[in-house]
Protein backbone atom coordinates (compact mmCIF):
# COMPACT_ATOMS: atom_id res chain seq x y z
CA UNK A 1 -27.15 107.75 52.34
CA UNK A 2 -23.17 108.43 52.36
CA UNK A 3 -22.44 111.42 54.92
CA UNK A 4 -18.95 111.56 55.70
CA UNK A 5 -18.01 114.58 57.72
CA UNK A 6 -14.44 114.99 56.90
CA UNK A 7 -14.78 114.98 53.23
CA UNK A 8 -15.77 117.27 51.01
CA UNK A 9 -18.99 117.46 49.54
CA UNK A 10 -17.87 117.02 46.26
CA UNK A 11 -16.02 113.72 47.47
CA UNK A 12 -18.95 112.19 49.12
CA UNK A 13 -21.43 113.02 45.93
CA UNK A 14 -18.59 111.13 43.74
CA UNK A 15 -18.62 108.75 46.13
CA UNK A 16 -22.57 108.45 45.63
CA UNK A 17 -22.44 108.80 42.05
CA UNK A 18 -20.08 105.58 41.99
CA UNK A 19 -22.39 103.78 44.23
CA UNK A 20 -25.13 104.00 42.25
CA UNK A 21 -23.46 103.40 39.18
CA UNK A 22 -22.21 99.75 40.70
CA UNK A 23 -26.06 99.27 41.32
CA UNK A 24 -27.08 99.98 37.59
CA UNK A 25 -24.60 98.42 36.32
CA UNK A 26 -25.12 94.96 38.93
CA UNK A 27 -28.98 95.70 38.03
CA UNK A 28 -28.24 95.61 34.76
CA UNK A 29 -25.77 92.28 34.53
CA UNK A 30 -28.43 90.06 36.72
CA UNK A 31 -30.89 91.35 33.77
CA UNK A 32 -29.21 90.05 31.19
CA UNK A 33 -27.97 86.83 32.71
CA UNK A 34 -31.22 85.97 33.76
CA UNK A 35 -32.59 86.57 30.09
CA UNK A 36 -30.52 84.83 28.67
CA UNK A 37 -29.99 82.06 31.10
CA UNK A 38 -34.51 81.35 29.90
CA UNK A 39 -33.04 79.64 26.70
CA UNK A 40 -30.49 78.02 28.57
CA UNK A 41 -32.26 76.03 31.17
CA UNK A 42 -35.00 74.85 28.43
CA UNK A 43 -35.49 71.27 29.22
CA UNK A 44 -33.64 71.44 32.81
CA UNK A 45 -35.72 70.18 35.82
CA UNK A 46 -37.53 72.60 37.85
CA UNK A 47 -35.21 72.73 40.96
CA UNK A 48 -32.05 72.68 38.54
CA UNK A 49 -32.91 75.28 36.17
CA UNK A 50 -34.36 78.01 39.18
CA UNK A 51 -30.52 76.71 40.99
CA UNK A 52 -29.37 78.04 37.54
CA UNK A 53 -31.04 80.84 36.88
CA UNK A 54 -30.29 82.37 40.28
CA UNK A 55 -26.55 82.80 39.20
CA UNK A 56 -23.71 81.80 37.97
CA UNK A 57 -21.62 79.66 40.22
CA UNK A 58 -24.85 77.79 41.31
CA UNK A 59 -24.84 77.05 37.59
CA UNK A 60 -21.87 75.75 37.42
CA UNK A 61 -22.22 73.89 40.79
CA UNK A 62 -25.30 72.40 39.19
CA UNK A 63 -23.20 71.23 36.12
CA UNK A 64 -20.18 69.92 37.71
CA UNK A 65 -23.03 68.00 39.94
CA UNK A 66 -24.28 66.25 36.69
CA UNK A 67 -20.72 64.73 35.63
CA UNK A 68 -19.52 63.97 39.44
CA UNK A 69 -22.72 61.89 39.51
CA UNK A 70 -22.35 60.36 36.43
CA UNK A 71 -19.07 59.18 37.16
CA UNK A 72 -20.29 57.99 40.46
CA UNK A 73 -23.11 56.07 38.43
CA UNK A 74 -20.94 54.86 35.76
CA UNK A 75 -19.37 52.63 38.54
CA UNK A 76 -21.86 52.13 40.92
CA UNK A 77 -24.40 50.53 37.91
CA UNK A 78 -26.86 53.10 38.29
CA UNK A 79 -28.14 57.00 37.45
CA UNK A 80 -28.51 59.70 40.45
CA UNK A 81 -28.13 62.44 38.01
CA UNK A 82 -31.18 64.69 37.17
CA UNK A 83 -29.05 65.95 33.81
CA UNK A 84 -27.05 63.58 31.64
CA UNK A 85 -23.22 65.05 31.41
CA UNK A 86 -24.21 66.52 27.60
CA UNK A 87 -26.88 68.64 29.21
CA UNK A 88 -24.94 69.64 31.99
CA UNK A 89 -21.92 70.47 29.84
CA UNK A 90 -24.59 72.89 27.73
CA UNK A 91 -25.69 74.21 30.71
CA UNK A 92 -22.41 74.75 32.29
CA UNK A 93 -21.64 76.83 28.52
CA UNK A 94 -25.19 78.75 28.56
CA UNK A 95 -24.15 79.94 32.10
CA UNK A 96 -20.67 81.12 31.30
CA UNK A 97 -22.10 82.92 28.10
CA UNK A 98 -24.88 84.59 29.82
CA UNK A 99 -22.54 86.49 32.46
CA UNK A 100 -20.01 87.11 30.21
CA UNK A 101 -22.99 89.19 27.71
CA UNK A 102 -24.05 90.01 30.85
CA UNK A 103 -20.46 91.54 32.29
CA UNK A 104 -20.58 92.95 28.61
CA UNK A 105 -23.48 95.27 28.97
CA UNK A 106 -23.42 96.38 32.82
CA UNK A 107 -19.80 97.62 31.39
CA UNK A 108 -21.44 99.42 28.42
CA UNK A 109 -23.55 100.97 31.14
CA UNK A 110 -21.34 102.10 33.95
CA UNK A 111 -19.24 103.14 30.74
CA UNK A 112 -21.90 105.49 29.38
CA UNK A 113 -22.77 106.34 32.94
CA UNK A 114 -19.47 108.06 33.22
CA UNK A 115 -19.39 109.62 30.15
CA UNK A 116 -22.84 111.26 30.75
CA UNK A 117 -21.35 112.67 33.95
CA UNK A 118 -17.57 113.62 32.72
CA UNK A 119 -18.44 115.85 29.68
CA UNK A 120 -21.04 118.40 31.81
CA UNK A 121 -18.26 118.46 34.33
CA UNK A 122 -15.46 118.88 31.95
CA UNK A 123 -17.63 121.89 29.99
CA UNK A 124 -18.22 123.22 33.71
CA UNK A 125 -14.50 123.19 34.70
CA UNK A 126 -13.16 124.48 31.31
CA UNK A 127 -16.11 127.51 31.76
CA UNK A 128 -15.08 128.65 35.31
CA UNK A 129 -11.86 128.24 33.63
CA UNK A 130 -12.53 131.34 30.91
């Protein structure tokens, strides 16, 4: 809880109602990036796709992974890589997509968040206004 004596109330419940509104809307982002990171780890390793699910840059980091050690293999005569640089291209993709839907909807949220709280304020204000 968010008590900060030399505020006003009504600052420190606006400062409340933002912080909550960053947790739906992170809540929400993680929800969809993890849904629709499922499709995108099909046929990923077990270690590799739960690295990938977990987020974004350890997507990434798992991608960039695949073609570093291809390249290393490519002159060394010999595969490290759990993914081929194809797959870890398509992963890289399916990671970027999912936060980007994901960014998409948390925004949809914390935008209808504030809109549920602005217009009974804004019919308030223009009452006491009458």
């Amino acid at each position: 809880m968010i008590d900060v004596p030399w505020l006003p109330p009504s600052t420190t419940s606006l400062v409340r109602s933002v912080a909550r509104s960053g947790a739906v809307a992170a809540s929400v982002l993680l929800a969809a990036y993890g849904d629709q990171m499922l499709s995108g780890v099909s046929g990923v390793p077990g270690p590799t796709a739960q690295a990938s699910e977990d987020g974004v840059a350890q997507a990434l980091e798992v991608a960039s992974l695949s073609v570093r050690r291809h390249i290393c293999s490519v002159f060394n005569r010999h595969r490290h890589s759990q993914l081929d640089p194809p797959r870890g291209e398509l992963l890289a993709q399916s990671a970027l997509d999912a936060f980007a839907n994901g960014y998409a909807a948390a925004m949809w949220v914390g935008a209808a968040t504030l809109l549920i709280g602005a217009v009974p304020r804004a019919y308030s204000s223009a009452r006491r206004r009458q």
